[in-house]
N, C-alpha and C. Protein backbone atom coordinates (compact mmCIF):
# COMPACT_ATOMS: atom_id res chain seq x y z
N UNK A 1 -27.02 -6.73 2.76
CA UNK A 1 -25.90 -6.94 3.67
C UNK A 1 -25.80 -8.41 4.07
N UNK A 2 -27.19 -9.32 4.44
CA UNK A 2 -27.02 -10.50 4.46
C UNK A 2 -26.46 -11.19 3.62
N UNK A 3 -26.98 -11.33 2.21
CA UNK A 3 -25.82 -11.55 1.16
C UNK A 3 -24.57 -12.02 1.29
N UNK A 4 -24.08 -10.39 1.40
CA UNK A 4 -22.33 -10.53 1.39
C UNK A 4 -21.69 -11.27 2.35
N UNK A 5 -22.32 -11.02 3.60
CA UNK A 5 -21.93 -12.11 4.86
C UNK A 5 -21.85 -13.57 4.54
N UNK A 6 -23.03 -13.97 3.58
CA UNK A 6 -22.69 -15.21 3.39
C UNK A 6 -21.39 -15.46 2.62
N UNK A 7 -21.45 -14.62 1.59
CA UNK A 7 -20.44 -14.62 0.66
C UNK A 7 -19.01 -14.72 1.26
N UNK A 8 -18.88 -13.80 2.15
CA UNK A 8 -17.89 -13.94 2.48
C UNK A 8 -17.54 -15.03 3.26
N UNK A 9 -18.88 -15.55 4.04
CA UNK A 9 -18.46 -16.96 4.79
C UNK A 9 -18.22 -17.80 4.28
N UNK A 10 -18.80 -18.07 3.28
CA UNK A 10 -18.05 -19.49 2.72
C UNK A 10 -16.84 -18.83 1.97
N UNK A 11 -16.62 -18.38 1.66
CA UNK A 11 -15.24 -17.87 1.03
C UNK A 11 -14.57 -18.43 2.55
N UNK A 12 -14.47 -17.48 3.43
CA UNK A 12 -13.35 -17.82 4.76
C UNK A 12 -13.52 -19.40 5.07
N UNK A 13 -14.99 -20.23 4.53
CA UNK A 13 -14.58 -21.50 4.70
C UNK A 13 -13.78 -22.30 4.13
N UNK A 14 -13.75 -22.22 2.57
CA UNK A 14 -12.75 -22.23 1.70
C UNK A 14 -11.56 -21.99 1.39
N UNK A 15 -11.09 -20.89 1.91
CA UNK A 15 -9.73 -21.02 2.67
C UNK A 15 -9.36 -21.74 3.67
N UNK A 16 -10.25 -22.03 4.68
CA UNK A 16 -9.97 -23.04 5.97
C UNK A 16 -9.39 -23.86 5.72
N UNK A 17 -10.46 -24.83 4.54
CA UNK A 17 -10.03 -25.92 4.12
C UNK A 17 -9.01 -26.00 3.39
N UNK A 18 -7.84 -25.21 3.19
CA UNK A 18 -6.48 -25.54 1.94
C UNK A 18 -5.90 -26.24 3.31
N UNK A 19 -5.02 -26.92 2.60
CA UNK A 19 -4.41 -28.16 3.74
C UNK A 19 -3.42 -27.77 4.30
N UNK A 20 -3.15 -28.01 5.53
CA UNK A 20 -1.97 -27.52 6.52
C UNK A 20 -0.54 -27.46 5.71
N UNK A 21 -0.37 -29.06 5.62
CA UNK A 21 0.69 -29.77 5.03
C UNK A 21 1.57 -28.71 3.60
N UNK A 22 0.86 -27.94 2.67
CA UNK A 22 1.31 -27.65 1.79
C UNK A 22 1.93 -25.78 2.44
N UNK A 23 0.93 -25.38 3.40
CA UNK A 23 1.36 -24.24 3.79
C UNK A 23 3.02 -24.17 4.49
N UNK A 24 2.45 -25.45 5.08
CA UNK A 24 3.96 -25.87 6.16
C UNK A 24 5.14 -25.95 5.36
N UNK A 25 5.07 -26.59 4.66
CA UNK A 25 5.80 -26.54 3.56
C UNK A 25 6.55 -25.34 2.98
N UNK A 26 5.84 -24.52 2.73
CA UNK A 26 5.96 -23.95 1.86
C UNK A 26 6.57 -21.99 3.04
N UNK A 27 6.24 -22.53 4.10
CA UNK A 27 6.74 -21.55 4.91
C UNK A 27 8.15 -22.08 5.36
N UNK A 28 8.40 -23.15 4.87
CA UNK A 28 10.02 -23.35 5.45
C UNK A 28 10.59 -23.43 4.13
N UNK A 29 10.01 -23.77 3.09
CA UNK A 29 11.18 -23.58 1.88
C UNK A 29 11.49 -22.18 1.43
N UNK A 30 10.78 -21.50 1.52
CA UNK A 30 11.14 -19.52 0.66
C UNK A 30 12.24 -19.14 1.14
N UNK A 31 11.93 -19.02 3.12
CA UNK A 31 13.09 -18.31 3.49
C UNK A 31 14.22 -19.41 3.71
N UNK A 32 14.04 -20.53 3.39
CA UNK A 32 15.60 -21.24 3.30
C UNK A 32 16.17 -20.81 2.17
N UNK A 33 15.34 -20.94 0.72
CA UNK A 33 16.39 -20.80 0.08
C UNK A 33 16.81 -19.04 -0.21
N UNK A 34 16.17 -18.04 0.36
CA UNK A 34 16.57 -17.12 0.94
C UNK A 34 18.41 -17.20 1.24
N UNK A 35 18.10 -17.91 2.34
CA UNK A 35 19.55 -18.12 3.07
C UNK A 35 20.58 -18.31 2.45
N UNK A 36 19.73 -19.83 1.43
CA UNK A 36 21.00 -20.94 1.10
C UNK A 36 21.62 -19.85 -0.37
N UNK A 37 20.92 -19.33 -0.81
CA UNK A 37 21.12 -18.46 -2.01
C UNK A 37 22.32 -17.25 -1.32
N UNK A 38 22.10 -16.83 -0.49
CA UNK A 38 22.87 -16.10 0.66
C UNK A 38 24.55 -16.83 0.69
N UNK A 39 23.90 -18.43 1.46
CA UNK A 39 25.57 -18.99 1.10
C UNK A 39 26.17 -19.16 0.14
N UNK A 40 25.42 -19.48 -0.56
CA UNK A 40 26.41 -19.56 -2.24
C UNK A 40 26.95 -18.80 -2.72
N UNK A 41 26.93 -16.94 -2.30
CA UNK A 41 27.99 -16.24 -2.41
C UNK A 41 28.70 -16.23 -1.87
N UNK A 42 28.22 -16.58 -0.40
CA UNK A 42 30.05 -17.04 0.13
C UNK A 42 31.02 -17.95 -0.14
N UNK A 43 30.64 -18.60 -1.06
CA UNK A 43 31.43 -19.40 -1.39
C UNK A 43 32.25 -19.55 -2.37
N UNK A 44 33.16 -20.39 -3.09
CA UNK A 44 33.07 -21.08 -3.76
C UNK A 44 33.95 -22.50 -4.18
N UNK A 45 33.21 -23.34 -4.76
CA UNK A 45 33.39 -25.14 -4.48
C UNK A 45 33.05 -24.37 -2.62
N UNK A 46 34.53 -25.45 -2.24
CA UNK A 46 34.38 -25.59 -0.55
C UNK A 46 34.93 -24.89 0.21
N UNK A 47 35.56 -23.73 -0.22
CA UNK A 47 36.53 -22.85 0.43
C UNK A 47 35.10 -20.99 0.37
N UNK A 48 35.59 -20.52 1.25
CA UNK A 48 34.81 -19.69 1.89
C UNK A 48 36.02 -18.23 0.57
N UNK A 49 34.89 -17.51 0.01
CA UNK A 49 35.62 -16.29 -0.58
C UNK A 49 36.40 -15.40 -0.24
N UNK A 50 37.18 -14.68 -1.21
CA UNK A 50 38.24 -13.51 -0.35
C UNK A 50 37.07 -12.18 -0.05
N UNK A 51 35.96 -12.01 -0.79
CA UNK A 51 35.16 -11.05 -0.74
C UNK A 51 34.62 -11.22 0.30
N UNK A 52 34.34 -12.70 0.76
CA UNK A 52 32.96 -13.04 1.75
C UNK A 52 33.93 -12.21 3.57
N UNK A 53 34.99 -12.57 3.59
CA UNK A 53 35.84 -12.32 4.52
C UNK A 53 36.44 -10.84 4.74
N UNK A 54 36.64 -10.39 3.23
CA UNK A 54 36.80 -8.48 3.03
C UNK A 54 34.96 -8.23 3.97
N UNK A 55 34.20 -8.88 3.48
CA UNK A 55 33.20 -8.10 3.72
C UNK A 55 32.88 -8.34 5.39
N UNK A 56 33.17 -9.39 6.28
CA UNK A 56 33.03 -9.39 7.37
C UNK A 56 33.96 -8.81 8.09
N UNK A 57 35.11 -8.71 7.56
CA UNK A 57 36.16 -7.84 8.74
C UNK A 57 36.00 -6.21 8.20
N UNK A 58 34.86 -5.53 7.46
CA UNK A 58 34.88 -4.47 6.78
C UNK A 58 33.93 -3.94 7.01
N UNK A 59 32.30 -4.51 6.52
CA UNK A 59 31.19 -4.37 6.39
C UNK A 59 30.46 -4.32 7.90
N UNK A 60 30.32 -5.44 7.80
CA UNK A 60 29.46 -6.36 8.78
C UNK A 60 30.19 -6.30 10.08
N UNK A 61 29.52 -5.22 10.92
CA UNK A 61 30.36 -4.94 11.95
C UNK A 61 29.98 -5.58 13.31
N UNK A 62 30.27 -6.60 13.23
CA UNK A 62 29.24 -7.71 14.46
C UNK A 62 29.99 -7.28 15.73
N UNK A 63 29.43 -7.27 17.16
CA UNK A 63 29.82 -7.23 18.14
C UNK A 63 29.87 -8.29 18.57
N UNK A 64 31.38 -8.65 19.43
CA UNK A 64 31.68 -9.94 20.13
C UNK A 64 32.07 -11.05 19.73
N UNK A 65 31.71 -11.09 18.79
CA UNK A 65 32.30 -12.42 17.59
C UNK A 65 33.30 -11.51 16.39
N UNK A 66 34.85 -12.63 16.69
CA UNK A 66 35.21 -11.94 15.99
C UNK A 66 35.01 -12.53 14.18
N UNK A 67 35.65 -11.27 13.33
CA UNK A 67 34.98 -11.85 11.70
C UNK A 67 35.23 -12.48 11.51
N UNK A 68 36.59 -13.67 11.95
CA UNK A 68 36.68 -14.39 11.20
C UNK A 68 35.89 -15.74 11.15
N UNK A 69 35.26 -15.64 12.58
CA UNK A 69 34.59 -16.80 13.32
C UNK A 69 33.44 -16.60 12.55
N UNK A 70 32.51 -15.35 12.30
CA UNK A 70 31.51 -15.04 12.33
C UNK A 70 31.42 -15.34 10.85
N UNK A 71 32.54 -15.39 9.69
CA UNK A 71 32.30 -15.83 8.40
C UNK A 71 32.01 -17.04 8.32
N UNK A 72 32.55 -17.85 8.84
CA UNK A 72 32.60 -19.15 9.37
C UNK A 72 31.38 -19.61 9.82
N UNK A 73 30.61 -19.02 10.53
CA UNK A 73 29.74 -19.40 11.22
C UNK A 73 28.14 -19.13 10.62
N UNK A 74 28.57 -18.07 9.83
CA UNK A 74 27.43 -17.58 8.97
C UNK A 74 27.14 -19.04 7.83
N UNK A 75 28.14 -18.71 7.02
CA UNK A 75 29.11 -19.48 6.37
C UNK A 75 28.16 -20.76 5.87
N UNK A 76 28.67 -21.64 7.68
CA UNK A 76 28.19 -22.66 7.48
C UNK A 76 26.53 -22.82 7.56
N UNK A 77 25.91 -21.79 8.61
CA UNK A 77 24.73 -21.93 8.97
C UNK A 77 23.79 -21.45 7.82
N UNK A 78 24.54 -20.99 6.74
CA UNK A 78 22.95 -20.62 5.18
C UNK A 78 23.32 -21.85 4.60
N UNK A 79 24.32 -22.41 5.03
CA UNK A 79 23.98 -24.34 4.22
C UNK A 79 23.59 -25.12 4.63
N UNK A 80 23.63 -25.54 6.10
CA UNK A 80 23.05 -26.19 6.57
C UNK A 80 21.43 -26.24 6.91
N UNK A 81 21.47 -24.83 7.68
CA UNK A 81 19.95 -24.88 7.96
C UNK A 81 18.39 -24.51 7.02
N UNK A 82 19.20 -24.12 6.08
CA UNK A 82 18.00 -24.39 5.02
C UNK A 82 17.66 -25.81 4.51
N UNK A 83 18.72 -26.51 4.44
CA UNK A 83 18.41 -28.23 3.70
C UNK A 83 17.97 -28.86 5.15
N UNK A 84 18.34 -28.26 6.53
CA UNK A 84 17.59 -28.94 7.49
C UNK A 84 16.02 -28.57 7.57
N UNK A 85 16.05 -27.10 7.06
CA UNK A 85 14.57 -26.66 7.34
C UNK A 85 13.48 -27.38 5.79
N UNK A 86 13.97 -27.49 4.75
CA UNK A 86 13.50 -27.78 3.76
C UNK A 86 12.96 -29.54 3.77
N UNK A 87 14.46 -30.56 4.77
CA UNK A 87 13.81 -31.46 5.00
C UNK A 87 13.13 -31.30 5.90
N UNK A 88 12.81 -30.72 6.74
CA UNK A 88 11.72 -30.76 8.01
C UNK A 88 12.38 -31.59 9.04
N UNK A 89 13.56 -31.40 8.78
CA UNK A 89 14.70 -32.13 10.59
C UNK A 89 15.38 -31.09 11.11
N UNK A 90 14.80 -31.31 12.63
CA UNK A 90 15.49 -30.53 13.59
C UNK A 90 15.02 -29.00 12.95
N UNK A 91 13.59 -28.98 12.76
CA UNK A 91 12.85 -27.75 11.97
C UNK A 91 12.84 -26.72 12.75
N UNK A 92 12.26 -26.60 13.77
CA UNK A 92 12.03 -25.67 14.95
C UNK A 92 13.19 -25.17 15.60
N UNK A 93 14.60 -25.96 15.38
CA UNK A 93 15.80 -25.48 16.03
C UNK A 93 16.41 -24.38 14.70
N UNK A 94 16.11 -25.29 13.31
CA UNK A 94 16.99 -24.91 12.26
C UNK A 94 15.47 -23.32 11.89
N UNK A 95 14.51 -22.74 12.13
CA UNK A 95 14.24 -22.00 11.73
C UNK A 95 14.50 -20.94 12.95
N UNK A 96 14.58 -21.38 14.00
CA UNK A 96 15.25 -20.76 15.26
C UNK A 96 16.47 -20.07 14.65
N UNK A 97 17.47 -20.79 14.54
CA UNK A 97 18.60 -20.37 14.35
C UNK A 97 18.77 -19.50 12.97
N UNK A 98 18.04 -19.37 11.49
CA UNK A 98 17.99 -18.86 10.86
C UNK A 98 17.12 -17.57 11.14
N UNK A 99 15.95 -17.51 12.46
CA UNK A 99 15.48 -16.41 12.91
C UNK A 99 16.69 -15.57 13.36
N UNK A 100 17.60 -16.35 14.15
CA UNK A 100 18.52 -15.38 15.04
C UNK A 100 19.15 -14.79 13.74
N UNK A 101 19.64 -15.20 13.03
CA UNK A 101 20.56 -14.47 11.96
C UNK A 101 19.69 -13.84 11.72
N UNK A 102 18.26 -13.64 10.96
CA UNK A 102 17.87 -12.55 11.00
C UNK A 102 17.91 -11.83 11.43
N UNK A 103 17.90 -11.74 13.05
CA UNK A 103 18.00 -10.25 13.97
C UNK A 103 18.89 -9.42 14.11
N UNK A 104 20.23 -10.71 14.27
CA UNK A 104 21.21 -10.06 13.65
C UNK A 104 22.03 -9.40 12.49
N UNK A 105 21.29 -9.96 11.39
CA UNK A 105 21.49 -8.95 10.51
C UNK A 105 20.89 -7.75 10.38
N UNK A 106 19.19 -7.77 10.88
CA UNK A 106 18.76 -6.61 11.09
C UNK A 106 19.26 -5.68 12.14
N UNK A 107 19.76 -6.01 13.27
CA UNK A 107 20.43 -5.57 14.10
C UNK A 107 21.55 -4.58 13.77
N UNK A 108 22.39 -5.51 13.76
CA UNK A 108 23.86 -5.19 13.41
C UNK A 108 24.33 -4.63 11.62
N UNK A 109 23.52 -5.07 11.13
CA UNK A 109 24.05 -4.87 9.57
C UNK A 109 23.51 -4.18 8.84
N UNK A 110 22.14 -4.49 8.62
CA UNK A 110 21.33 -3.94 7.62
C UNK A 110 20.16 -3.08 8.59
N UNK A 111 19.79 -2.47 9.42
CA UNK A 111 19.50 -1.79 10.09
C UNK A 111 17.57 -1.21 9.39
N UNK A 112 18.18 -0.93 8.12
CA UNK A 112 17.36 0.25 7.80
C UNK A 112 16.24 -0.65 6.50
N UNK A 113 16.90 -2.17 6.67
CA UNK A 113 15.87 -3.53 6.07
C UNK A 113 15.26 -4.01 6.36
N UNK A 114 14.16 -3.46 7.53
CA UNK A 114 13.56 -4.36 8.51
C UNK A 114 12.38 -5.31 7.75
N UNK A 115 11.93 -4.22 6.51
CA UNK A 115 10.76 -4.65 5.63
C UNK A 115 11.01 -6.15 5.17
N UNK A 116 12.37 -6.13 4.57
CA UNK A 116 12.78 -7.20 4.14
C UNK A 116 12.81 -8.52 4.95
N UNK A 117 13.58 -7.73 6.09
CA UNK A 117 13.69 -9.08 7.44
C UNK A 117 12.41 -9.51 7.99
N UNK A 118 11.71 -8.31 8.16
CA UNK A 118 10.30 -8.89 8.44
C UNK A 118 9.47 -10.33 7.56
N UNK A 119 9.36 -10.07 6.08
CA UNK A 119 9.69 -10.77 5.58
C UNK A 119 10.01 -12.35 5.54
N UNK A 120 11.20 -12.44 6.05
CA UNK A 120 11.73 -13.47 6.32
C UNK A 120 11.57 -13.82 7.48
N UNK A 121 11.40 -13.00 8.91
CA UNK A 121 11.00 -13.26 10.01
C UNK A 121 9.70 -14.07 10.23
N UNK A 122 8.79 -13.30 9.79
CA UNK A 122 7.57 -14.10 9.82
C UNK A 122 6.96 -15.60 8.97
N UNK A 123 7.39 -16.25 7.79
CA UNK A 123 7.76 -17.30 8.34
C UNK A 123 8.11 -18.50 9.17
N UNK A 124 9.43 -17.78 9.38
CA UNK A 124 10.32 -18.57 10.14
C UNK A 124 9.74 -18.59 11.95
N UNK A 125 9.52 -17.61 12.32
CA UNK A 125 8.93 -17.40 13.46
C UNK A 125 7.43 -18.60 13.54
N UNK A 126 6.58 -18.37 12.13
CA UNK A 126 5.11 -19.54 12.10
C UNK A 126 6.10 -21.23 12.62
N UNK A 127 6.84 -21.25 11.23
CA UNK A 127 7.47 -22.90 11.99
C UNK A 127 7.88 -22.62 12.96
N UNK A 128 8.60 -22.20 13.64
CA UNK A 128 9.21 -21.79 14.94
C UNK A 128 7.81 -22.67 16.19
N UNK A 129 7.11 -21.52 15.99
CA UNK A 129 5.80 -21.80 16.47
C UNK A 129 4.47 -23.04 16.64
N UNK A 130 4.86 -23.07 15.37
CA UNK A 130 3.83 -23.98 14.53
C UNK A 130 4.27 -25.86 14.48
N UNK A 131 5.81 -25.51 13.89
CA UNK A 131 6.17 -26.65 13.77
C UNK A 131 6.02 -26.99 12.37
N UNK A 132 6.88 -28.15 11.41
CA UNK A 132 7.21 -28.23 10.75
C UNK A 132 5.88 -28.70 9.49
N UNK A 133 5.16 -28.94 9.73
CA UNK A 133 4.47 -29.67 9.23
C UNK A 133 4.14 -31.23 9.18
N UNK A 134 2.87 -31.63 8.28
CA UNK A 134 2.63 -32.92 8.06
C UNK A 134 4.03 -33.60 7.20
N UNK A 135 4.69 -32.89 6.16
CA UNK A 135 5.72 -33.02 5.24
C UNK A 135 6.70 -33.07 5.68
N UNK A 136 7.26 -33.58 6.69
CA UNK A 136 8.61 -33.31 7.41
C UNK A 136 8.84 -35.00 7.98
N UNK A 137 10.63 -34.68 7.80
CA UNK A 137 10.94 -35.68 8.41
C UNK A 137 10.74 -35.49 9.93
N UNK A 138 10.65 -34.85 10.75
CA UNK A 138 10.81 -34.68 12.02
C UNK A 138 9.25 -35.47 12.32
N UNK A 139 8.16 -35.24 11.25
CA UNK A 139 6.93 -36.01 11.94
C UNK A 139 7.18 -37.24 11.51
N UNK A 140 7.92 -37.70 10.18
CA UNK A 140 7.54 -39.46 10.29
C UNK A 140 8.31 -39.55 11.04
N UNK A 141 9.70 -39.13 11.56
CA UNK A 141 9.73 -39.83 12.80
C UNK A 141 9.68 -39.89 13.85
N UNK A 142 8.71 -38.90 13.86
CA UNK A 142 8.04 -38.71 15.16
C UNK A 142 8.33 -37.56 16.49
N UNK A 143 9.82 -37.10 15.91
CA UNK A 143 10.23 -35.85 17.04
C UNK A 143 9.28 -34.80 16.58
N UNK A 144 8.78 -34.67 16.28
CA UNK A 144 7.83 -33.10 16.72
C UNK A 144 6.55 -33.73 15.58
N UNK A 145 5.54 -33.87 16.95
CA UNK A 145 4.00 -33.87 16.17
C UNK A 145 3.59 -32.44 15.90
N UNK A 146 4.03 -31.18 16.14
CA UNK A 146 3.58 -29.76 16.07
C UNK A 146 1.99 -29.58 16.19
N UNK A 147 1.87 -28.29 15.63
CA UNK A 147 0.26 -28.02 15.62
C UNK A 147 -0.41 -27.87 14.44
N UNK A 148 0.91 -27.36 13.40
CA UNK A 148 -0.16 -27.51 12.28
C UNK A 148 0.40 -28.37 11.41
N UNK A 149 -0.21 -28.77 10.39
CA UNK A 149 -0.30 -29.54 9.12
C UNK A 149 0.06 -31.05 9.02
């Protein structure tokens, strides 16, 4: 039994040591391009689809916002905030705000996807938390030293 304890300790030390910087990384690029893959069906060139708009005044039955705003708003936010979260600017706001769409899609839309959203939640919730990493513009210039990487 002593043995394996060791075994396993240096194993858990060995993981310790993989570097912040590449995790950080790598927890804000998946579920961006998640998203941004998301916007690119709404689109196409620069004009927003006839489907993307059938499907919000149809589908996607959001409360309080009306669809047309809410295409719009979706719209813009799977383009933007993935290339904000991917550069690591304004990280913690832009995985914020791609959290909220999560909820709300789990919420309101897809209900019975939580597996999926989870998924993508957790992530986004670590930077949220965590902060962007060593790899980010937000640390060279200095707006968010965070905690990890």
């Amino acid at each position: 039994m002593q043995g394996s304890e060791t075994v396993l300790q240096k194993l858990n030390l060995g993981f310790a040591a993989i570097p912040d910087a590449p995790v950080a990384l790598m927890l804000r690029v998946f579920p961006a391009l998640v998203f941004w893959q998301s916007g690119q069906t709404k689109v196409e060139g620069f004009a927003i689809k006839d489907s993307t708009w059938f499907l919000f005044e149809n589908e996607y039955a959001l409360p309080l916002i009306p669809p047309e705003l809410a295409a719009v708003m979706a719209t813009v936010a799977e383009h933007l905030l993935p290339v904000l979260l991917i550069l690591g600017l304004l990280t913690r706001l832009s995985a914020l705000g791609l959290l909220m769409m999560t909820a709300v899609i789990q919420v309101f839309v897809y209900p019975d996807a939580w597996m999926t959203h989870g998924l993508w939640a957790a992530p986004l919730l670590a930077v949220v938390a965590r902060g962007p990493g060593r790899w980010s513009l937000d640390r060279l210039v200095g707006i968010d030293r965070g905690t990890g990487g």
